[in-house]
Protein backbone atom coordinates (compact mmCIF):
# COMPACT_ATOMS: atom_id res chain seq x y z
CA UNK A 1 29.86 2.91 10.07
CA UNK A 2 29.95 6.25 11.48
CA UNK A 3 26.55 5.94 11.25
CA UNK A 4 26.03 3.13 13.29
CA UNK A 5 28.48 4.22 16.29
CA UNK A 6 26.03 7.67 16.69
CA UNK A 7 22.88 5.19 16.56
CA UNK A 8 24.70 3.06 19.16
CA UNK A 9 25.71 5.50 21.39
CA UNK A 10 22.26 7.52 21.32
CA UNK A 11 20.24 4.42 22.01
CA UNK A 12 23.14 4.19 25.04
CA UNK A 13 22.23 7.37 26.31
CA UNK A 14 18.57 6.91 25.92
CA UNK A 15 18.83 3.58 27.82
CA UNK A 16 20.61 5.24 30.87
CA UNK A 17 18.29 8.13 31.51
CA UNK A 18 15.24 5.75 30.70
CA UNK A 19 16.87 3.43 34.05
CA UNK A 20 17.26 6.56 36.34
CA UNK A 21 13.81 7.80 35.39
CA UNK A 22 12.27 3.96 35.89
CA UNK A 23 14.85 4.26 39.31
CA UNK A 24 13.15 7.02 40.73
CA UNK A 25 9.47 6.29 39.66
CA UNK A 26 10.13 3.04 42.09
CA UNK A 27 12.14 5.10 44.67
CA UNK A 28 8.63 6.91 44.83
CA UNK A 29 6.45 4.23 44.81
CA UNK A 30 8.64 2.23 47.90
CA UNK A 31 8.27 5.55 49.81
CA UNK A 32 5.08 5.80 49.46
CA UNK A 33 4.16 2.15 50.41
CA UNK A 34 6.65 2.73 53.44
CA UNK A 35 4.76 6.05 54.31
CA UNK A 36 1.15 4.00 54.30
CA UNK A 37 2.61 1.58 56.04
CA UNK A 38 3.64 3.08 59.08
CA UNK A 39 0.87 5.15 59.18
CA UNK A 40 -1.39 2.09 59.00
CA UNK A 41 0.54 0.92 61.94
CA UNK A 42 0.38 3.87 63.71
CA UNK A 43 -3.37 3.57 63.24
CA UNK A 44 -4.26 0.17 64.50
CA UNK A 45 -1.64 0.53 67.72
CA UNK A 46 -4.04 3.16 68.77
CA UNK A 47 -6.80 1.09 67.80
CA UNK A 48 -5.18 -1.59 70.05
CA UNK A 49 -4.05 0.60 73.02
CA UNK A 50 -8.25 2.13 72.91
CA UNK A 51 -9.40 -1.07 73.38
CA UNK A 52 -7.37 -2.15 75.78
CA UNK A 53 -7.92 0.81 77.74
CA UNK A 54 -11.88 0.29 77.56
CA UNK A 55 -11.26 -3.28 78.58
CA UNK A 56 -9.32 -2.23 81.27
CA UNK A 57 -6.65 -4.77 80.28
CA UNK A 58 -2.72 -4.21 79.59
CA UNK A 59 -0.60 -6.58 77.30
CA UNK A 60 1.05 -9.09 79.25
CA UNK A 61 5.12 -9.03 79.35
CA UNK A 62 6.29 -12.20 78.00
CA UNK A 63 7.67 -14.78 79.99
CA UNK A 64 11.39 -14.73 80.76
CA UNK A 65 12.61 -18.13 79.51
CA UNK A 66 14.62 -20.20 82.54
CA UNK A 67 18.05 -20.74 81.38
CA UNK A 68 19.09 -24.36 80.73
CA UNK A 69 21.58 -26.15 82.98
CA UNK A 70 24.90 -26.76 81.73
CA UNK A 71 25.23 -30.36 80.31
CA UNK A 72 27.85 -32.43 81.85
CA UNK A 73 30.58 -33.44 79.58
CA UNK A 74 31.20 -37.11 79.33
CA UNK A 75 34.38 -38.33 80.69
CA UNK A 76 35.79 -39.98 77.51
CA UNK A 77 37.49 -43.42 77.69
CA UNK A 78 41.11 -43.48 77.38
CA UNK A 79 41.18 -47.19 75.11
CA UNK A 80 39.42 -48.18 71.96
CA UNK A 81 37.75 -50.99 74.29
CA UNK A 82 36.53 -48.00 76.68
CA UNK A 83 35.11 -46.38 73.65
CA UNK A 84 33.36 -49.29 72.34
CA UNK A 85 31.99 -50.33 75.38
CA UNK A 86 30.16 -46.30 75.56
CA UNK A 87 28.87 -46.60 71.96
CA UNK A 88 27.35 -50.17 72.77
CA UNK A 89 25.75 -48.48 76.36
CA UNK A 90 24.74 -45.83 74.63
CA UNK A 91 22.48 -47.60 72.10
CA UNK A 92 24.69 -47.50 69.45
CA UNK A 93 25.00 -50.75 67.16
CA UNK A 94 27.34 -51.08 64.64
């Protein structure tokens, strides 16, 4: 039994340091891939901003969106007969 609780408890500790060393293998990799990609970025922006500048354009700002009107509340009818009649002008047919 005694035995078995040292196997146990090895196999433990070999587990955890096998995780943190798996951990930081893919901490490395994900910096790395974040590292290429902002160079990449980096990169093509000043592939974009040459050509523009040889094409003598410059990147439109967007357009600023008109903001809606308000929508009038309904005035809502005081009876059940009042309410009725709105559902039935409104299109609704129950």
């Amino acid at each position: 039994m005694a035995d078995n609780k040292k196997t146990e408890a090895a196999n433990i500790q070999f587990k955890k340091a096998q995780r943190a060393e798996e951990g930081k293998k893919a901490m490395a990799e994900y910096e790395s891939a974040a590292v290429a990609l902002r160079a990449k970025t980096e990169r093509l922006k000043a592939l974009r901003l040459e050509k523009e500048a040889a094409d003598g354009t410059t990147p439109e700002a967007p357009a600023v969106a008109k903001p809606k009107p308000a929508k009038k509340a309904k005035a809502k009818p005081a009876s059940l007969s009042g309410w009725m009649k709105d559902q039935a002008d409104g299109g609704r047919n129950n």
